[in-house]
PDB file of N, CA and C in Angstrom:
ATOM      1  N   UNK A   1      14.958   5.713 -17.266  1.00  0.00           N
ATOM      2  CA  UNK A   1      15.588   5.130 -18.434  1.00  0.00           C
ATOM      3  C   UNK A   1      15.216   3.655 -18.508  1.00  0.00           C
ATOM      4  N   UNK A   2      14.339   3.094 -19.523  1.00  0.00           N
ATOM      5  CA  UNK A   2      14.201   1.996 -19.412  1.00  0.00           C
ATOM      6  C   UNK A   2      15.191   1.076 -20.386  1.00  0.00           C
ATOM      7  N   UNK A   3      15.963   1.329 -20.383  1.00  0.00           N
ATOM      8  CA  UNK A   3      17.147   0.450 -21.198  1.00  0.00           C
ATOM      9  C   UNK A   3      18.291   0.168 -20.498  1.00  0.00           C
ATOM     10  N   UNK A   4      18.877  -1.230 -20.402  1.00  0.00           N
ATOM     11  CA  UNK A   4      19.551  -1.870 -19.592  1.00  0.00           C
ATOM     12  C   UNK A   4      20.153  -3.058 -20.222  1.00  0.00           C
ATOM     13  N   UNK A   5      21.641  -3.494 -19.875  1.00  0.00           N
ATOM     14  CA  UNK A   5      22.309  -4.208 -20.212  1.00  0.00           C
ATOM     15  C   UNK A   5      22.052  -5.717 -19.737  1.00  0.00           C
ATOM     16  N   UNK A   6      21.706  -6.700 -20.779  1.00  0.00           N
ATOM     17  CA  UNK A   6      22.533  -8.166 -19.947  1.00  0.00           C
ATOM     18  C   UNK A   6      23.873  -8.520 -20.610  1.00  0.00           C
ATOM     19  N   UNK A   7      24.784  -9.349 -19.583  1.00  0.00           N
ATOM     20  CA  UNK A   7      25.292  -9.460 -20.209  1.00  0.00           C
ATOM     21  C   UNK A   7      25.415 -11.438 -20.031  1.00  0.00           C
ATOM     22  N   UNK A   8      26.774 -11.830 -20.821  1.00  0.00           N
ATOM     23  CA  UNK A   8      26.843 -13.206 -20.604  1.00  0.00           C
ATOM     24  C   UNK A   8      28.097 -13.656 -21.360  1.00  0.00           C
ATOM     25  N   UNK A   9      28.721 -14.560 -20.777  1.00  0.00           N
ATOM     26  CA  UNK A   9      30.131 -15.246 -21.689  1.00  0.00           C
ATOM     27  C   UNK A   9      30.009 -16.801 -21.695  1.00  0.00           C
ATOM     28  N   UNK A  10      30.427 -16.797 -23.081  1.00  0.00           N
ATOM     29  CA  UNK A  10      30.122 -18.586 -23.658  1.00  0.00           C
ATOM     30  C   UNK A  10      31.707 -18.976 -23.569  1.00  0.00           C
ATOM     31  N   UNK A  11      31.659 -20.173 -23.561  1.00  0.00           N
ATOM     32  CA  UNK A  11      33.099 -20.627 -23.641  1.00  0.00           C
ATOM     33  C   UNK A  11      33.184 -21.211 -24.650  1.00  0.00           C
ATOM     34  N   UNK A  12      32.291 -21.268 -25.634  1.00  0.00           N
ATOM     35  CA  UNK A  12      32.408 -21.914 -27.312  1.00  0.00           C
ATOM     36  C   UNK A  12      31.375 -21.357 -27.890  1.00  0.00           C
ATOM     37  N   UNK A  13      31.284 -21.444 -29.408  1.00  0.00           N
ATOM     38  CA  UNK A  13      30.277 -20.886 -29.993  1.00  0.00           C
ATOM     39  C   UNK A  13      29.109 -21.809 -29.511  1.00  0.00           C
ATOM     40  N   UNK A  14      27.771 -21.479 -29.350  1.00  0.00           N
ATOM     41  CA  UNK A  14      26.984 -22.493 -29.049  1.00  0.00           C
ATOM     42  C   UNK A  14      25.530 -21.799 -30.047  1.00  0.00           C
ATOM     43  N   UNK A  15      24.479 -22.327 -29.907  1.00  0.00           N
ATOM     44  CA  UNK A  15      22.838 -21.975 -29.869  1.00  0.00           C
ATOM     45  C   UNK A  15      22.406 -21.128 -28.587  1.00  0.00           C
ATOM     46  N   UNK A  16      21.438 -20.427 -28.862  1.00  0.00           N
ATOM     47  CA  UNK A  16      21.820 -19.410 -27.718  1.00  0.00           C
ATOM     48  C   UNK A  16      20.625 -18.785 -27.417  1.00  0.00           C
ATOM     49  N   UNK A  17      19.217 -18.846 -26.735  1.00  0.00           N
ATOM     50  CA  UNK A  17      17.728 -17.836 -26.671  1.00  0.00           C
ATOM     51  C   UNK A  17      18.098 -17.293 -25.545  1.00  0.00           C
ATOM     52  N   UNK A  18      17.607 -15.782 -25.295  1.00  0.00           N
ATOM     53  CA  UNK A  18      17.875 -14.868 -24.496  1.00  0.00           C
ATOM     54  C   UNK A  18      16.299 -14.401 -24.342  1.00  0.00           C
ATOM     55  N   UNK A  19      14.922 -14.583 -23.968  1.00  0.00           N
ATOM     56  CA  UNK A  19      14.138 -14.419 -23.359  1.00  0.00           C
ATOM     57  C   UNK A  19      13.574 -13.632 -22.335  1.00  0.00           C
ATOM     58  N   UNK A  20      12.989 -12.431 -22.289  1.00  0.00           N
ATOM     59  CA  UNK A  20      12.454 -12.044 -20.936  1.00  0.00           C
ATOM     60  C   UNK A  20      10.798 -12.150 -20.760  1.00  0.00           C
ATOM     61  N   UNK A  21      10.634 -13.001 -19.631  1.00  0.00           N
ATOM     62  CA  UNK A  21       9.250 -12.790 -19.503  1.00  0.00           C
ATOM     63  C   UNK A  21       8.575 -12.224 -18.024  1.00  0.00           C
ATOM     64  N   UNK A  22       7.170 -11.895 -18.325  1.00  0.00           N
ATOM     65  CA  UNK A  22       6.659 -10.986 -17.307  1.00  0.00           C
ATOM     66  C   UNK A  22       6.288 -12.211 -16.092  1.00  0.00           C
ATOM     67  N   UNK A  23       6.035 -11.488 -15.047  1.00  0.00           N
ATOM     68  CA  UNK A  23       5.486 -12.679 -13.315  1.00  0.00           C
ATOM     69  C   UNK A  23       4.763 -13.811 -13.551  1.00  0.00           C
ATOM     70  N   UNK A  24       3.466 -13.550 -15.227  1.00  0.00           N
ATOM     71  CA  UNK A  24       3.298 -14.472 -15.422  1.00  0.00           C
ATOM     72  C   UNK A  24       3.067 -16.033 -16.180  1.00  0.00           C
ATOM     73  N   UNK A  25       4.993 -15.498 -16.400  1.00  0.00           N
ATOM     74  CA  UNK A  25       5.352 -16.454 -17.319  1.00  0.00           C
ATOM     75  C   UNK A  25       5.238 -16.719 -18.518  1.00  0.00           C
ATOM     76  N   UNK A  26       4.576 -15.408 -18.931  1.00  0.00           N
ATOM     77  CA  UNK A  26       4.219 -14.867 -19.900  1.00  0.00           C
ATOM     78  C   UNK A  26       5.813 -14.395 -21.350  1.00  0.00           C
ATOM     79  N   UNK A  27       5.969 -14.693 -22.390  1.00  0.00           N
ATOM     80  CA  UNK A  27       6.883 -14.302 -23.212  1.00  0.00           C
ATOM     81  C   UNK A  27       6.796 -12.704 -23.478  1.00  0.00           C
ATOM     82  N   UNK A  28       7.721 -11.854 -23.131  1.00  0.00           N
ATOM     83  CA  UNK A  28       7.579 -10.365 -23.887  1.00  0.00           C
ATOM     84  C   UNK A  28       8.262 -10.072 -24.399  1.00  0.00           C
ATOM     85  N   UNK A  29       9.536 -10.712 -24.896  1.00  0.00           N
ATOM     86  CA  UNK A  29      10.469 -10.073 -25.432  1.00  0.00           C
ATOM     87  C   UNK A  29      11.337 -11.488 -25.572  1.00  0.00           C
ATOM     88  N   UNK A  30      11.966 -11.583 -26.955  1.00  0.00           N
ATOM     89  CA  UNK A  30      12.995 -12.555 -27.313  1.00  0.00           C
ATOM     90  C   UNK A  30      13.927 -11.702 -28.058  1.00  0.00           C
ATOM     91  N   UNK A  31      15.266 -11.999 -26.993  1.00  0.00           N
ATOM     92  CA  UNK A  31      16.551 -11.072 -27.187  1.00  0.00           C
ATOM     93  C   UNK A  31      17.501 -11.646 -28.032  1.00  0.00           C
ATOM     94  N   UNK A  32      17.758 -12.590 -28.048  1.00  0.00           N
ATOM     95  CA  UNK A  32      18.564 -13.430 -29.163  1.00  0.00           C
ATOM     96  C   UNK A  32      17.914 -14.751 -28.981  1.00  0.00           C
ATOM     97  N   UNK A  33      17.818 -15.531 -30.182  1.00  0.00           N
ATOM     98  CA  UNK A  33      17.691 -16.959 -30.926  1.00  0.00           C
ATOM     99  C   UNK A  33      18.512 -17.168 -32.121  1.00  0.00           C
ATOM    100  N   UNK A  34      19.875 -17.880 -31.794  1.00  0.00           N
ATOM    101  CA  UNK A  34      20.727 -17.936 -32.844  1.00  0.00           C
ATOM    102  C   UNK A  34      21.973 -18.508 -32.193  1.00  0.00           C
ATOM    103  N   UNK A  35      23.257 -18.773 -32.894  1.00  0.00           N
ATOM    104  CA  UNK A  35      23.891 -19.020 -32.883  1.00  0.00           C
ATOM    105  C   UNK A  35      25.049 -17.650 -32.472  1.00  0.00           C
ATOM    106  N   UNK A  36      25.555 -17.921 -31.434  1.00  0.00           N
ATOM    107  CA  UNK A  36      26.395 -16.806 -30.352  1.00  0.00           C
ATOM    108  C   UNK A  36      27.942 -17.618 -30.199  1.00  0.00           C
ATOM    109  N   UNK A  37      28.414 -16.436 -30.959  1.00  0.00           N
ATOM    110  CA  UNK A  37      30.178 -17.016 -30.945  1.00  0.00           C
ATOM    111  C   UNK A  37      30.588 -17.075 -29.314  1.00  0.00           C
ATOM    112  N   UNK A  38      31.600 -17.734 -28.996  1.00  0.00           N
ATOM    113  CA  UNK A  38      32.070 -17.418 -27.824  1.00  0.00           C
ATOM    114  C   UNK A  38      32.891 -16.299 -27.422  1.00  0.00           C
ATOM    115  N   UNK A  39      32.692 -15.996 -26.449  1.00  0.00           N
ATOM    116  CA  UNK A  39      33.079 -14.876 -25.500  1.00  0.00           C
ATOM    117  C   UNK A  39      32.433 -14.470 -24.600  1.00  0.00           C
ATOM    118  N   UNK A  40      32.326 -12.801 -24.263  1.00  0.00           N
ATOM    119  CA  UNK A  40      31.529 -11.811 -23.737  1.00  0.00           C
ATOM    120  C   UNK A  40      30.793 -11.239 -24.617  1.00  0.00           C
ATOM    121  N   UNK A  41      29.873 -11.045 -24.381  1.00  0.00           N
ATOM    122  CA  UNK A  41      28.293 -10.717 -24.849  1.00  0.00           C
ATOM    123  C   UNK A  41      27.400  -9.746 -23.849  1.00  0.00           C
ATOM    124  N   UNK A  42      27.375  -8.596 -24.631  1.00  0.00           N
ATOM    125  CA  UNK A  42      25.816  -7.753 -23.933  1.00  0.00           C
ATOM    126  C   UNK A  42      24.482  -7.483 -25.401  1.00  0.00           C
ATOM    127  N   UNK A  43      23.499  -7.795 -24.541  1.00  0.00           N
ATOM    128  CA  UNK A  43      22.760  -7.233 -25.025  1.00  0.00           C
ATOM    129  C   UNK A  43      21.514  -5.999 -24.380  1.00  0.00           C
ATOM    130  N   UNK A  44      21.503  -5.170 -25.388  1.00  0.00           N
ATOM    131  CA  UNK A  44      20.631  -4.351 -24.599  1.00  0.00           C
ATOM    132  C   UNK A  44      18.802  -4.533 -25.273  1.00  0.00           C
ATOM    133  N   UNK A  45      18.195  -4.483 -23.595  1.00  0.00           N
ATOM    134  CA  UNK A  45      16.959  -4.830 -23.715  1.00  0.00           C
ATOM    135  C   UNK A  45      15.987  -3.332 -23.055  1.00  0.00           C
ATOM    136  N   UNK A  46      15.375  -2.653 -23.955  1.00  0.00           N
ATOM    137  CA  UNK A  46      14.471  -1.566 -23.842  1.00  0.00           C
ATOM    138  C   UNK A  46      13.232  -2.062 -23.471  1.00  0.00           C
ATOM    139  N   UNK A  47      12.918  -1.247 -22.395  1.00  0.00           N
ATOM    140  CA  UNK A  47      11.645  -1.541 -21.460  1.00  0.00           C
ATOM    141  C   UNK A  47      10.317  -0.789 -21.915  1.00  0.00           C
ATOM    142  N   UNK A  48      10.504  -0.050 -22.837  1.00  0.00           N
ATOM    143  CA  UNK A  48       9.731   1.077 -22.734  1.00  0.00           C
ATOM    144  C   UNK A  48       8.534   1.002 -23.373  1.00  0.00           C
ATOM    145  N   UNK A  49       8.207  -0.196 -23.732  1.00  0.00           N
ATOM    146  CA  UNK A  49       6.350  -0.550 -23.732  1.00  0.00           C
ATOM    147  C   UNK A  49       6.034  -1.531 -22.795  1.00  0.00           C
ATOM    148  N   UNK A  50       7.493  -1.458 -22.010  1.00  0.00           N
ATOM    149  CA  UNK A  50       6.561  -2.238 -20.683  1.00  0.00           C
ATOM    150  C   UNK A  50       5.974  -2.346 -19.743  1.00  0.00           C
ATOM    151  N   UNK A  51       4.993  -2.085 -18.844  1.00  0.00           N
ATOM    152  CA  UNK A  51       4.650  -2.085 -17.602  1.00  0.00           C
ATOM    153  C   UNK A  51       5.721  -2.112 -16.279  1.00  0.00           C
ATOM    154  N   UNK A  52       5.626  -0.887 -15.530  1.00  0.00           N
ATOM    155  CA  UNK A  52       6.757  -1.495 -13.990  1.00  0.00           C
ATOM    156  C   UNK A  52       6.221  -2.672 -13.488  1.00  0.00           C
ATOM    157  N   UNK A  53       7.172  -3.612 -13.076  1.00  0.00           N
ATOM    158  CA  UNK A  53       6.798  -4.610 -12.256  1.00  0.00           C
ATOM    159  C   UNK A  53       7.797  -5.686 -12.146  1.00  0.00           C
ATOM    160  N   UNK A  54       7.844  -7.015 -12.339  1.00  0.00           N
ATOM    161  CA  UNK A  54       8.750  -8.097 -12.067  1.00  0.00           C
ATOM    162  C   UNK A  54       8.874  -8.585 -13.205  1.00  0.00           C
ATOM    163  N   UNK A  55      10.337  -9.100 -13.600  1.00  0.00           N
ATOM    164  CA  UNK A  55      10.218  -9.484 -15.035  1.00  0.00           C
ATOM    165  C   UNK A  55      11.368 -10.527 -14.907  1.00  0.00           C
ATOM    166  N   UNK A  56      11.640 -11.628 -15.612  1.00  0.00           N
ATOM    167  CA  UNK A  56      12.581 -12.910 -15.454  1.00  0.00           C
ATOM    168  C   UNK A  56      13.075 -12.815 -16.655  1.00  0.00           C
ATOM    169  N   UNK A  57      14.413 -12.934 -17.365  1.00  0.00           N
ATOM    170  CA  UNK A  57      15.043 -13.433 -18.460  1.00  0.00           C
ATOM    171  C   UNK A  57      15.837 -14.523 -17.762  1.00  0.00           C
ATOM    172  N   UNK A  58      15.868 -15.352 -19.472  1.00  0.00           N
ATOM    173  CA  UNK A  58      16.756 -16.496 -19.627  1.00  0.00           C
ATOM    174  C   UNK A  58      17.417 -16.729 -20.307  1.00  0.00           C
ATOM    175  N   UNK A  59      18.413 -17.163 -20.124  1.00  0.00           N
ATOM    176  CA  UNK A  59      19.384 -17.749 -21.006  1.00  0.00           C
ATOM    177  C   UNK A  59      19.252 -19.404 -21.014  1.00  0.00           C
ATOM    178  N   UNK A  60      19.375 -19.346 -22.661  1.00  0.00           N
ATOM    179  CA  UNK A  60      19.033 -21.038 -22.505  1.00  0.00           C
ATOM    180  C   UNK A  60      20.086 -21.416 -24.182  1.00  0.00           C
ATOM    181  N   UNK A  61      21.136 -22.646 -23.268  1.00  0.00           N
ATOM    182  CA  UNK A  61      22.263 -22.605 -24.449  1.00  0.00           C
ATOM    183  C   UNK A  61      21.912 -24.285 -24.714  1.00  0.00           C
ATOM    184  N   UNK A  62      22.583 -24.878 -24.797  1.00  0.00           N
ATOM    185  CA  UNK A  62      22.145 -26.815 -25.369  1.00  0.00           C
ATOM    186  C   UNK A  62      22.998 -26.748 -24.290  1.00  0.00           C
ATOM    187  N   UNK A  63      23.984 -26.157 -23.418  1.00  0.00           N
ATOM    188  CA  UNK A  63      24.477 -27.025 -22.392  1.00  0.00           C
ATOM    189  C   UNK A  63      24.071 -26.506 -20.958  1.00  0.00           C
ATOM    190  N   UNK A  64      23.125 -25.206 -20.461  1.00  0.00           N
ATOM    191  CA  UNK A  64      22.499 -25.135 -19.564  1.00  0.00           C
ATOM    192  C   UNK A  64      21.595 -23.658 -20.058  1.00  0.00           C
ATOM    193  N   UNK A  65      21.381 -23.938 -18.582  1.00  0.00           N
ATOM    194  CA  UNK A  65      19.447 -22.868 -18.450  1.00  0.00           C
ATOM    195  C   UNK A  65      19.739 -22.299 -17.161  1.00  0.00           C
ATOM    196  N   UNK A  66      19.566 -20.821 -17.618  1.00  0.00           N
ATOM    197  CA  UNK A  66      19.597 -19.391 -16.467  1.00  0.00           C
ATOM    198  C   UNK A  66      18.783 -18.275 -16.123  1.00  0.00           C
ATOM    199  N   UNK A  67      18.074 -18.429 -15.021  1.00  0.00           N
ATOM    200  CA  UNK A  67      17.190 -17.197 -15.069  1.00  0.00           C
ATOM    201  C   UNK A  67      17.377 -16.363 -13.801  1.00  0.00           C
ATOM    202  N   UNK A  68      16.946 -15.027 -14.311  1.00  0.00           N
ATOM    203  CA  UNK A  68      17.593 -13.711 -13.458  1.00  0.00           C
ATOM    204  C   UNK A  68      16.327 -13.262 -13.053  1.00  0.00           C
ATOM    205  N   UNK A  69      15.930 -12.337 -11.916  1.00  0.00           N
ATOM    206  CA  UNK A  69      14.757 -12.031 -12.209  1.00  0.00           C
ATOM    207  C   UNK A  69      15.060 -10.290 -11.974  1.00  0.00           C
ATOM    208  N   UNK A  70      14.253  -8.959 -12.677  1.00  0.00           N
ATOM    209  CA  UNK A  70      15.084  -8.180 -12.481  1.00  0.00           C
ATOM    210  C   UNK A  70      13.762  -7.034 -12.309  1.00  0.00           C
ATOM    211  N   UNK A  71      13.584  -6.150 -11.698  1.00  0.00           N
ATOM    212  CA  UNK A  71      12.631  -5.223 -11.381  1.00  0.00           C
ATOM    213  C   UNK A  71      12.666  -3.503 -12.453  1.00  0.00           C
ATOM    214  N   UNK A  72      11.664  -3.585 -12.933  1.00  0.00           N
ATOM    215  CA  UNK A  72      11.229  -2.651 -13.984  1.00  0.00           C
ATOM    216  C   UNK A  72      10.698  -1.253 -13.070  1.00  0.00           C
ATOM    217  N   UNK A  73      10.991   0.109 -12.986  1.00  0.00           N
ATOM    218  CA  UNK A  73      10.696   0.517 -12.227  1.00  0.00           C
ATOM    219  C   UNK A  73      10.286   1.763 -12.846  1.00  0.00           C
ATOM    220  N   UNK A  74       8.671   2.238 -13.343  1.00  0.00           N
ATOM    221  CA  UNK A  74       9.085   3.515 -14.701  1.00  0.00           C
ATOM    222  C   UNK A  74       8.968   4.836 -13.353  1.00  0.00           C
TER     223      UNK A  74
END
């Protein structure tokens, strides 16, 4: 199953890119760019034109920057 949850909670509405890219740093996927009310938040991100291997998303709000790194396994 290549579909999988992130999730994330804001403590105010903010600006908000949700990003995953491949080992090499490469962009493959932009999950949200926008404005994200506060709370809890999932989004789901489908793998399934992607290659198995190593893959990093980020979260990036105007008040910090987060990256996960998470293994694709078909």
């Amino acid at each position: 199953n290549p579909d999988t949850e992130i999730s994330f909670s804001l403590p105010k509405e903010e600006q908000v890119t949700l990003s995953v890219f491949n080992s090499e740093g490469q962009l493959v996927k932009e999950l949200v760019n926008g404005k994200v009310t506060a709370g809890n938040h999932s989004v789901n991100f489908n793998a399934a034109d992607l290659n198995s291997g190593i893959y990093f998303y980020t979260l990036e709000t105007g008040t910090a920057k987060l990256s996960k790194k998470m293994l694709l396994i078909k």
